[in-house]
PDB file of N, CA and C in Angstrom:
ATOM      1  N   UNK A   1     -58.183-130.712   7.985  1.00  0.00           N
ATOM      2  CA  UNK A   1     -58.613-129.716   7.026  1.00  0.00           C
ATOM      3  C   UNK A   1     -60.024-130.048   6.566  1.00  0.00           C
ATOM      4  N   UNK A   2     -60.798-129.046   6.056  1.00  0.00           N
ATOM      5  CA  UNK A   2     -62.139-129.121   6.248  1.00  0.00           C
ATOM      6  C   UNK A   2     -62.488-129.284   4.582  1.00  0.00           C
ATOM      7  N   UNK A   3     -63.369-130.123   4.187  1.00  0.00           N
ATOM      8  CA  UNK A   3     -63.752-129.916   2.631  1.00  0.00           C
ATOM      9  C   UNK A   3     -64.328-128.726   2.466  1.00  0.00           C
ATOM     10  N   UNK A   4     -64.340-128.432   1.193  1.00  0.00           N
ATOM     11  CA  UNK A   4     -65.361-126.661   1.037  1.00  0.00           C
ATOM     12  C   UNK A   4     -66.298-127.307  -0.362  1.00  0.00           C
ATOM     13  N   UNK A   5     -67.316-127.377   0.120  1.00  0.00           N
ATOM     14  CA  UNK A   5     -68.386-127.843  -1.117  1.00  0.00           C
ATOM     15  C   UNK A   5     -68.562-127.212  -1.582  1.00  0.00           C
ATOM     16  N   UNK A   6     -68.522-127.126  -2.877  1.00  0.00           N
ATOM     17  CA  UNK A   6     -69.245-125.935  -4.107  1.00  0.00           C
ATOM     18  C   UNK A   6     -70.613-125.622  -3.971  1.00  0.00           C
ATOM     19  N   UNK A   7     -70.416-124.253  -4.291  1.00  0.00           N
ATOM     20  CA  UNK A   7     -71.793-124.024  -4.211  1.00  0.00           C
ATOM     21  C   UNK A   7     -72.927-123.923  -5.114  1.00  0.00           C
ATOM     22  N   UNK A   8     -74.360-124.697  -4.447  1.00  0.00           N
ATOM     23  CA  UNK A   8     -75.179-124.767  -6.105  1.00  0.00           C
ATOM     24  C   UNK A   8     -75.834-124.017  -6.724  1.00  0.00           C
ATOM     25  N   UNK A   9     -76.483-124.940  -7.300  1.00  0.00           N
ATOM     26  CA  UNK A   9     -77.082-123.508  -8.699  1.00  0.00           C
ATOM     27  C   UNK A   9     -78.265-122.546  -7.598  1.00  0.00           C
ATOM     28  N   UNK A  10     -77.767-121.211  -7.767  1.00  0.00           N
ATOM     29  CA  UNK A  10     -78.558-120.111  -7.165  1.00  0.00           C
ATOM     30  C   UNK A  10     -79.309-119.892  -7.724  1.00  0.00           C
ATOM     31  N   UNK A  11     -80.817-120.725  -7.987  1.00  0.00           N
ATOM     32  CA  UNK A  11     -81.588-120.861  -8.685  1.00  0.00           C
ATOM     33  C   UNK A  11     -83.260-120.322  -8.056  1.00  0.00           C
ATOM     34  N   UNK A  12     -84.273-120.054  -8.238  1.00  0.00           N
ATOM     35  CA  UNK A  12     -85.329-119.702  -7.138  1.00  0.00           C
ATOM     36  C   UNK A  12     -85.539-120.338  -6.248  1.00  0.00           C
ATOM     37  N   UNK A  13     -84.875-121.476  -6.286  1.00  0.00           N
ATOM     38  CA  UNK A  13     -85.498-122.797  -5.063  1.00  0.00           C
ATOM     39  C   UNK A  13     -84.822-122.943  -4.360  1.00  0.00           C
ATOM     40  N   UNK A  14     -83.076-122.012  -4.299  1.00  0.00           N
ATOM     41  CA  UNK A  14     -82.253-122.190  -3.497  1.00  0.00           C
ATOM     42  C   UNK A  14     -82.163-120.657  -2.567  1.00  0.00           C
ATOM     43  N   UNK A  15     -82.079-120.696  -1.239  1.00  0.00           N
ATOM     44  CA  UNK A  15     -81.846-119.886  -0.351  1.00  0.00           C
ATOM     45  C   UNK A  15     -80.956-119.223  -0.187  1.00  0.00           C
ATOM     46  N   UNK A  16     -80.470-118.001   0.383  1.00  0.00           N
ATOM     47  CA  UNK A  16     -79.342-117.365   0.651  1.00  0.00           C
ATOM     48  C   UNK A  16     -78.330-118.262   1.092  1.00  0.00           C
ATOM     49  N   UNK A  17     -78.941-118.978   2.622  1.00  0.00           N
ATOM     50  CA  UNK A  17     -78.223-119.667   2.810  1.00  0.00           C
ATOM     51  C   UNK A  17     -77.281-121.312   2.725  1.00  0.00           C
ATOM     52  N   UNK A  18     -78.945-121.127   1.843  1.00  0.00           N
ATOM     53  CA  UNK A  18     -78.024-122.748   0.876  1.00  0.00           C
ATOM     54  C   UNK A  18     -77.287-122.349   0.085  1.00  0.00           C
ATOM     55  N   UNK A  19     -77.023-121.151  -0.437  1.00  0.00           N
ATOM     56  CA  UNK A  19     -76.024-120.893  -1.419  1.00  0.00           C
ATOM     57  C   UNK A  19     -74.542-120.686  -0.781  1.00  0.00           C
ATOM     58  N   UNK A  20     -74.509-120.932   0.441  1.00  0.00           N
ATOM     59  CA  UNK A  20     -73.357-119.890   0.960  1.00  0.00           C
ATOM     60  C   UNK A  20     -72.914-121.420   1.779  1.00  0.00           C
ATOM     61  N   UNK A  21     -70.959-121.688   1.086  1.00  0.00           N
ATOM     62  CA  UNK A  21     -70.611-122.645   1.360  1.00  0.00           C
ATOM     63  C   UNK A  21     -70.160-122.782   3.362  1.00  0.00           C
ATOM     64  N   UNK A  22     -70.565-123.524   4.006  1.00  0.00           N
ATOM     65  CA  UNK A  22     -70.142-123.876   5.284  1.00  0.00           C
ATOM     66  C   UNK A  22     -69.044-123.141   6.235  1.00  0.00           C
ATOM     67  N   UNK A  23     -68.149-123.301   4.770  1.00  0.00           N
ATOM     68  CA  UNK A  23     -66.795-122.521   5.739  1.00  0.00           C
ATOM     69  C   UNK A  23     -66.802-120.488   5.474  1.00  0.00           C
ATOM     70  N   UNK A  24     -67.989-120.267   5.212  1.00  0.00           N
ATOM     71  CA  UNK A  24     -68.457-118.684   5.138  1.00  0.00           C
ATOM     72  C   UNK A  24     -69.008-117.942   6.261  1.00  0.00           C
ATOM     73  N   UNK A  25     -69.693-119.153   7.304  1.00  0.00           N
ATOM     74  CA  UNK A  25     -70.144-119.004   8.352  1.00  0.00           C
ATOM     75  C   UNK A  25     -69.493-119.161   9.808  1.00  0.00           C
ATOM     76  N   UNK A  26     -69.404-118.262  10.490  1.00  0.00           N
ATOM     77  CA  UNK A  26     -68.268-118.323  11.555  1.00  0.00           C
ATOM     78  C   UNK A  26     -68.694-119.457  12.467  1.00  0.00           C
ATOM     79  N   UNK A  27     -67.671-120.528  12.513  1.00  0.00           N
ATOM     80  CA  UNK A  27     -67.745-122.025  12.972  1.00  0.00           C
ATOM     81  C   UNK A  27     -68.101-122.720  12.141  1.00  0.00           C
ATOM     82  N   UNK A  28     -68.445-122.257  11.260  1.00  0.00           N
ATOM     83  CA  UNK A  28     -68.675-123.125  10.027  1.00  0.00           C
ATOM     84  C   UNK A  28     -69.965-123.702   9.816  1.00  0.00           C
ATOM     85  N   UNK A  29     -71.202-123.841  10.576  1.00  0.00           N
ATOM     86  CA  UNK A  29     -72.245-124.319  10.461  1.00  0.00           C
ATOM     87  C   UNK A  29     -73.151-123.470  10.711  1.00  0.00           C
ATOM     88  N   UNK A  30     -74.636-123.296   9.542  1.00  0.00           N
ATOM     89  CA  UNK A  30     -75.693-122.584   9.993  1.00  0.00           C
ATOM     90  C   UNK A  30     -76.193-122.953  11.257  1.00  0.00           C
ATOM     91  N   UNK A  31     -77.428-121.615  11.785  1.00  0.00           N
ATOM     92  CA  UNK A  31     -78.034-121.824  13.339  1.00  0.00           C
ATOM     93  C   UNK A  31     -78.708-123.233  13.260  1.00  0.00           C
ATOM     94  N   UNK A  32     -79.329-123.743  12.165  1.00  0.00           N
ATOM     95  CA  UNK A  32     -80.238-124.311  12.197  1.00  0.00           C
ATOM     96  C   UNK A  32     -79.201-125.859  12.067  1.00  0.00           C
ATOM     97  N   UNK A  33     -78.337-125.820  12.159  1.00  0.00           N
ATOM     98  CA  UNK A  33     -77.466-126.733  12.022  1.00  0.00           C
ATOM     99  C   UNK A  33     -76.943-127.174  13.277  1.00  0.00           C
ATOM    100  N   UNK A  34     -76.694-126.147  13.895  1.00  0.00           N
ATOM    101  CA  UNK A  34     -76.383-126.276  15.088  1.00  0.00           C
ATOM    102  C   UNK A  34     -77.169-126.910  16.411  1.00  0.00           C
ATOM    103  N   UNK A  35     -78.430-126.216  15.821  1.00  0.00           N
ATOM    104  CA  UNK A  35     -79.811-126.765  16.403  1.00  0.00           C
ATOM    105  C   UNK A  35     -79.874-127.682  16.478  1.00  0.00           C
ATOM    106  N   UNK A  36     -80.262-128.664  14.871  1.00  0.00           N
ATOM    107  CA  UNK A  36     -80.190-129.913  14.871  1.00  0.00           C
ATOM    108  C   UNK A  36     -79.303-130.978  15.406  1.00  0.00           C
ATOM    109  N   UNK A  37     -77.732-130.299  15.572  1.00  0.00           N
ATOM    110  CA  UNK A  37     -77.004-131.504  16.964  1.00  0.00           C
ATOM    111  C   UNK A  37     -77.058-131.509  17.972  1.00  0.00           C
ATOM    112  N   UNK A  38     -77.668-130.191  18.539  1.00  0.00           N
ATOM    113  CA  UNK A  38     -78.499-130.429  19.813  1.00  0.00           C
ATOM    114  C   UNK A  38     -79.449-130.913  19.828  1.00  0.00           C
ATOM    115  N   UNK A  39     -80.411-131.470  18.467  1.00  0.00           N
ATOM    116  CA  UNK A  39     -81.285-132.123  19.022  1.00  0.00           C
ATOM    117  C   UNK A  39     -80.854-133.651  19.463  1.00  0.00           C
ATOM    118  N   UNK A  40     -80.111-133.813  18.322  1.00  0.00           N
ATOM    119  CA  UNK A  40     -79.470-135.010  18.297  1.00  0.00           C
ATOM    120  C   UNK A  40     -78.573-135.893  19.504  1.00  0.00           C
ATOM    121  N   UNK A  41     -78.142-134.466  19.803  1.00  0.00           N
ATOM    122  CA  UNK A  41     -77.177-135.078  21.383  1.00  0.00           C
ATOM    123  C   UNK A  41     -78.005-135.049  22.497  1.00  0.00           C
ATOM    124  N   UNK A  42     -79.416-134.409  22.495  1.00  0.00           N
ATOM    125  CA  UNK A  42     -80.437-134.838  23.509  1.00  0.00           C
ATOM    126  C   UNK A  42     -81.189-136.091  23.286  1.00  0.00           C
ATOM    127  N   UNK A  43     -81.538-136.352  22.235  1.00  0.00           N
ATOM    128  CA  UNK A  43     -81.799-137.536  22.003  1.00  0.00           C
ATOM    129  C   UNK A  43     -81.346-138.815  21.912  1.00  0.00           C
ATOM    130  N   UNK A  44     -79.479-138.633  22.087  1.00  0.00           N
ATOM    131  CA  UNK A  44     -78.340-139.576  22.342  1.00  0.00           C
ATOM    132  C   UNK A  44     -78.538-140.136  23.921  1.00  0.00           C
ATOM    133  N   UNK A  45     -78.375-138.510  24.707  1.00  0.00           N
ATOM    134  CA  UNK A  45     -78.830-138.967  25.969  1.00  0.00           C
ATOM    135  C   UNK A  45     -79.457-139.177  26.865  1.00  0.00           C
ATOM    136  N   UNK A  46     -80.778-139.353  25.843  1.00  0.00           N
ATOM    137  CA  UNK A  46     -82.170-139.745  26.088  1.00  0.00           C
ATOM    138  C   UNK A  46     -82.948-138.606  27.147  1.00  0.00           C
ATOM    139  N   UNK A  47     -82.742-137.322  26.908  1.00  0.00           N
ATOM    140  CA  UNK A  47     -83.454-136.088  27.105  1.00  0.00           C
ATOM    141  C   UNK A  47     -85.091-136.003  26.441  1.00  0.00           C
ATOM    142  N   UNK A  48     -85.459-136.219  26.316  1.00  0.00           N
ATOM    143  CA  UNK A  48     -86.459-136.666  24.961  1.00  0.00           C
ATOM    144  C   UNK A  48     -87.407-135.499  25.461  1.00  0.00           C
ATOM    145  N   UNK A  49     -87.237-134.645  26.685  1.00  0.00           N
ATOM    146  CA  UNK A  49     -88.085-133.637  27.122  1.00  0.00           C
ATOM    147  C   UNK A  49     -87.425-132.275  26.209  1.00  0.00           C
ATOM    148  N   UNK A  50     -86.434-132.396  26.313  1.00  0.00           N
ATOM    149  CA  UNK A  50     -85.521-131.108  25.699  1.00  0.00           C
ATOM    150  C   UNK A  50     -85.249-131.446  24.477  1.00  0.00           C
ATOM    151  N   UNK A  51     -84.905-132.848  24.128  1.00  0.00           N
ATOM    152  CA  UNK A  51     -85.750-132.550  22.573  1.00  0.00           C
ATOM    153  C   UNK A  51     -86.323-132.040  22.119  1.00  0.00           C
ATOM    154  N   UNK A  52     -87.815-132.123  22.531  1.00  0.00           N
ATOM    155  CA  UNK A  52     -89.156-132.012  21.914  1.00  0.00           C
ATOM    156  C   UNK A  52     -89.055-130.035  21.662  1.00  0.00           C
ATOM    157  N   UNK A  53     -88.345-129.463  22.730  1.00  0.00           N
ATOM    158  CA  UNK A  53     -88.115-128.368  23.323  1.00  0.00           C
ATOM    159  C   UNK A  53     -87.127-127.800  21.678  1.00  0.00           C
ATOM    160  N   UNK A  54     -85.832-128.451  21.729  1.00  0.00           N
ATOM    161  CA  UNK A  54     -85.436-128.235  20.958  1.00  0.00           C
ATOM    162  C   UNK A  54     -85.663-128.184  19.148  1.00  0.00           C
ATOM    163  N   UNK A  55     -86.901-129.319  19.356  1.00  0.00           N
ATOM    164  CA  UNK A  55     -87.287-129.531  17.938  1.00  0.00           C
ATOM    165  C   UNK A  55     -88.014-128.276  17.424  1.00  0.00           C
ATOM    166  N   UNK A  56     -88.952-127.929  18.604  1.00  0.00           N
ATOM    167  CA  UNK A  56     -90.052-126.577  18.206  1.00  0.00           C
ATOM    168  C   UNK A  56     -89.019-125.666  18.241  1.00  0.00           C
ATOM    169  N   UNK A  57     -87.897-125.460  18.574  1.00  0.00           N
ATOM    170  CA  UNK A  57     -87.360-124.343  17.864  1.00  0.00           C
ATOM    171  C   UNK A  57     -86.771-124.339  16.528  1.00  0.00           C
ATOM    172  N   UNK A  58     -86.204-125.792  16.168  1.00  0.00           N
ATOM    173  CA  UNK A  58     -85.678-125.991  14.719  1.00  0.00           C
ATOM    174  C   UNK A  58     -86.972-125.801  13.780  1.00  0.00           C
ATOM    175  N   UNK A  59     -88.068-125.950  14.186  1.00  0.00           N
ATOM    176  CA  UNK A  59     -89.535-125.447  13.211  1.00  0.00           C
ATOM    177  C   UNK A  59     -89.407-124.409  13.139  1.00  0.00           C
ATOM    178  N   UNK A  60     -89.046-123.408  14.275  1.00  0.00           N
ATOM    179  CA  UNK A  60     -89.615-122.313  14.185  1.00  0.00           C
ATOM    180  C   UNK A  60     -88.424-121.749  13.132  1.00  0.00           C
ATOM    181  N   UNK A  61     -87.165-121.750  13.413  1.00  0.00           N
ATOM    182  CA  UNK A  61     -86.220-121.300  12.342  1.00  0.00           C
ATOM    183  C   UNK A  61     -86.123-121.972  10.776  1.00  0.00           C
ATOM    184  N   UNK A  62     -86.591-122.884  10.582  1.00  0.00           N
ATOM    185  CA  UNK A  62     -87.014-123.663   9.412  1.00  0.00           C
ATOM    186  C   UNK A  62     -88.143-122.481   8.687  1.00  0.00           C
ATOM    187  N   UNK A  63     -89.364-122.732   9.688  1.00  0.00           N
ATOM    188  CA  UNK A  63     -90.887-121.474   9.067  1.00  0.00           C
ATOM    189  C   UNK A  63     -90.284-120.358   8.664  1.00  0.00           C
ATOM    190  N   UNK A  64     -89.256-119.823   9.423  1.00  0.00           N
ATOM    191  CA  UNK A  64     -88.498-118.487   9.372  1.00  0.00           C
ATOM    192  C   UNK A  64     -88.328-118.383   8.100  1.00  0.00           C
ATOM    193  N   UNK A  65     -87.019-119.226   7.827  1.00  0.00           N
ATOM    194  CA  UNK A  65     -86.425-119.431   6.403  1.00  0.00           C
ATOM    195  C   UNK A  65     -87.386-119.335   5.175  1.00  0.00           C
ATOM    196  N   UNK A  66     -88.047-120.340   5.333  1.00  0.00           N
ATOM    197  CA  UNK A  66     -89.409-120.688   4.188  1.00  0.00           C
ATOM    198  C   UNK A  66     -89.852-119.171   3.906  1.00  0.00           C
ATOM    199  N   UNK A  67     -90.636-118.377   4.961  1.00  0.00           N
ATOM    200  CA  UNK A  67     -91.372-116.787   4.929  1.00  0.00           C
ATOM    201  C   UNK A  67     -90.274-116.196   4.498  1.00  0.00           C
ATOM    202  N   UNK A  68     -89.103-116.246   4.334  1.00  0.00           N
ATOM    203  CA  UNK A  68     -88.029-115.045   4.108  1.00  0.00           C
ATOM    204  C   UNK A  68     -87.353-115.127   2.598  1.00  0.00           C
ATOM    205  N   UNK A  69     -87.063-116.431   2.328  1.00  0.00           N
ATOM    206  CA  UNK A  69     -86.087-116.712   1.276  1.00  0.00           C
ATOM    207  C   UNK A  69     -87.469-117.604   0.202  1.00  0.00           C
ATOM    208  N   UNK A  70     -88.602-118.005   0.587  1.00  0.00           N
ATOM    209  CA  UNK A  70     -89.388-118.880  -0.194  1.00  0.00           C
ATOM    210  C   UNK A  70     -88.454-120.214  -0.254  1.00  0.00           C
ATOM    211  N   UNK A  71     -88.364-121.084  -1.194  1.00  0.00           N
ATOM    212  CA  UNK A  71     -88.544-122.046  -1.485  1.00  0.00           C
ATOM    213  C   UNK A  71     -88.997-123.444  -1.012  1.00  0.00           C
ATOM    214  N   UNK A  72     -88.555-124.165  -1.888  1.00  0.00           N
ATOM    215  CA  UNK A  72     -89.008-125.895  -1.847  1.00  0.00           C
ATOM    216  C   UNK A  72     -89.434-126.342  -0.320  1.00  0.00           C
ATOM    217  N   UNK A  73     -90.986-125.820   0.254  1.00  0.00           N
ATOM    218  CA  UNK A  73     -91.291-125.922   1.471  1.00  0.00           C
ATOM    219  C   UNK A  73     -91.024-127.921   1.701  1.00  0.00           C
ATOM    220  N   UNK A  74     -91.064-128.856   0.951  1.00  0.00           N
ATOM    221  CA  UNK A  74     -90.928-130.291   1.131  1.00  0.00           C
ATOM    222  C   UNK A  74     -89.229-130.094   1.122  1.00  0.00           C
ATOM    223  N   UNK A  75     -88.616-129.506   0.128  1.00  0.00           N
ATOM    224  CA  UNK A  75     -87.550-129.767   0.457  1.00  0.00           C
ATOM    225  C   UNK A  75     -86.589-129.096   1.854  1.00  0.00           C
ATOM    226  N   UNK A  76     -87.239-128.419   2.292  1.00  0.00           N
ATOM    227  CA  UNK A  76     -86.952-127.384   3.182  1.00  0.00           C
ATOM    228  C   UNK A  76     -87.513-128.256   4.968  1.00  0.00           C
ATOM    229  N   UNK A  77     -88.067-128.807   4.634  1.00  0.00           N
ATOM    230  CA  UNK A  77     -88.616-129.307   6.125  1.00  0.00           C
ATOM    231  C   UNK A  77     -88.503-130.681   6.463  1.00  0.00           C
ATOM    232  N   UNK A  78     -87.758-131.586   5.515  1.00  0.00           N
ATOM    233  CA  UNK A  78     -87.424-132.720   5.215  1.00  0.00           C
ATOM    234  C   UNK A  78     -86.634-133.164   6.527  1.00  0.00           C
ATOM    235  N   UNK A  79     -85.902-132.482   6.564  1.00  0.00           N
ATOM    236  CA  UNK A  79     -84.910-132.568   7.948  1.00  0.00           C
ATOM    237  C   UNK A  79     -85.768-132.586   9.405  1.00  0.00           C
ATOM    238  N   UNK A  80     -86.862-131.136   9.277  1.00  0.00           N
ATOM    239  CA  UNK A  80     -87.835-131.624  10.183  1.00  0.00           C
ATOM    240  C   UNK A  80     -88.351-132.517  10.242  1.00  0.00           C
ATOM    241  N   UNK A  81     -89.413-132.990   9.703  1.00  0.00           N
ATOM    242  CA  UNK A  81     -89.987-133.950   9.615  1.00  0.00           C
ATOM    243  C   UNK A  81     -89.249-135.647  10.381  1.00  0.00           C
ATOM    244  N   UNK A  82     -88.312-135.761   9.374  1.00  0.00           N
ATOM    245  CA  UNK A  82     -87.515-136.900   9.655  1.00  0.00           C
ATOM    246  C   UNK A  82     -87.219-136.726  11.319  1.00  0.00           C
ATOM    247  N   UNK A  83     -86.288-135.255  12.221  1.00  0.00           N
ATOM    248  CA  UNK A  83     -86.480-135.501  13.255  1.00  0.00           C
ATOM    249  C   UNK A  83     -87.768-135.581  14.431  1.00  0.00           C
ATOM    250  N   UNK A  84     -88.836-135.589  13.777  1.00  0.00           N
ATOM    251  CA  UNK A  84     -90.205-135.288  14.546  1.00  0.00           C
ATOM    252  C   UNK A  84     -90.464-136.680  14.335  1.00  0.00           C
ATOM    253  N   UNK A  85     -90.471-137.805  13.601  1.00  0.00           N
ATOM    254  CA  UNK A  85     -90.186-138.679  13.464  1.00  0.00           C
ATOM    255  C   UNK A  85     -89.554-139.942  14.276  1.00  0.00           C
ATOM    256  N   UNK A  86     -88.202-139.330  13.676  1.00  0.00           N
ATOM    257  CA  UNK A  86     -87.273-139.926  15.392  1.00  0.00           C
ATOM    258  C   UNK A  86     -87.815-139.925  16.555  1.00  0.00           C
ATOM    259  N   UNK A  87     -87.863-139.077  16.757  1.00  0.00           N
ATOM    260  CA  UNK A  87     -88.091-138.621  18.092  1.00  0.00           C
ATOM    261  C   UNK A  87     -89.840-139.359  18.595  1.00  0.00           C
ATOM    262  N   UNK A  88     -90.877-139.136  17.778  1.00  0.00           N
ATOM    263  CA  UNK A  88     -91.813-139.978  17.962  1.00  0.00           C
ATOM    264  C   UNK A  88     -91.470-141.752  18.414  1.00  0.00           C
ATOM    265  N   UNK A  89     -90.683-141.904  17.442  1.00  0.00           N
ATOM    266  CA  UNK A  89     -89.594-143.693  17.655  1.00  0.00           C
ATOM    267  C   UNK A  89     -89.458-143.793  18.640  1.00  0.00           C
ATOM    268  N   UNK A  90     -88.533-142.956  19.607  1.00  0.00           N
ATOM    269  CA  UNK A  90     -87.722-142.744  20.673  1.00  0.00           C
ATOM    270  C   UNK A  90     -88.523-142.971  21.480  1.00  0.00           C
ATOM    271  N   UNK A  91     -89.915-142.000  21.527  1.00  0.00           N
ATOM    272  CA  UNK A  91     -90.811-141.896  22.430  1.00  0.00           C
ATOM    273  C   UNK A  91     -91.646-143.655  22.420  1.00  0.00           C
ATOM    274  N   UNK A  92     -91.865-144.182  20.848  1.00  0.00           N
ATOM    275  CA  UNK A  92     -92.594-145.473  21.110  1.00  0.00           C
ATOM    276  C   UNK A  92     -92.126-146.380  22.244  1.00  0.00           C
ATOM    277  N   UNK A  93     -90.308-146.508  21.625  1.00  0.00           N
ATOM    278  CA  UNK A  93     -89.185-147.128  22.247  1.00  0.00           C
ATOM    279  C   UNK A  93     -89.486-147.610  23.729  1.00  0.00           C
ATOM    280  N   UNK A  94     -89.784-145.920  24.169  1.00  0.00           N
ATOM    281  CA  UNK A  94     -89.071-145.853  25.755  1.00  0.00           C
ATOM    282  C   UNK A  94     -90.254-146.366  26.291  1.00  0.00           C
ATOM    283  N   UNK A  95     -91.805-146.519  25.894  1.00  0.00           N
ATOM    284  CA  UNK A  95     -92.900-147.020  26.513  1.00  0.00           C
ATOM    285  C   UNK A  95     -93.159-148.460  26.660  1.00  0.00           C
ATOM    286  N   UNK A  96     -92.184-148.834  25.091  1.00  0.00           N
ATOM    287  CA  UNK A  96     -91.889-150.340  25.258  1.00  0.00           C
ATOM    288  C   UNK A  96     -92.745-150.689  24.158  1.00  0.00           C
TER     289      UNK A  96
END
């Protein structure tokens, strides 16, 4: 059985879809959610080409969000960032 997190304060800084709890969305996870474990499972199995592939699309639906709903552009890209990040690591990693 799945937890159902409350949902927070619908305040200007929060998005449509940050307001809207997990299990509202059919499968339960936003696109951009989904995105992100594909980036993750390419980067598990050291795809690091289709990463990079995959990351520019989690920007592009991230920018989306930001232009549509506004808010907290730092809090909003945090997730990017951190995987552009990784993935830079990955890349130091594999050169040695």
């Amino acid at each position: 059985m799945r937890d159902i997190l409350p949902k927070p304060d619908a305040g200007p800084h929060a998005s449509p879809s940050a307001a809207t709890p997990p299990a509202e969305y059919p499968g339960g996870m936003r696109v951009a959610d989904k995105v992100l474990t594909a980036f993750n499972h390419a980067c598990t199995v050291g795809d690091l080409e289709a990463a990079e592939e995959i990351l520019t699309a989690l920007e592009k639906i991230t920018e989306r969000r930001i232009r549509r709903f506004g808010g907290d552009r730092r809090r909003e890209t945090f997730t990017v960032n951190h995987a552009r990040e990784h993935l830079d690591w990955l890349r130091a990693k594999r050169r040695g």
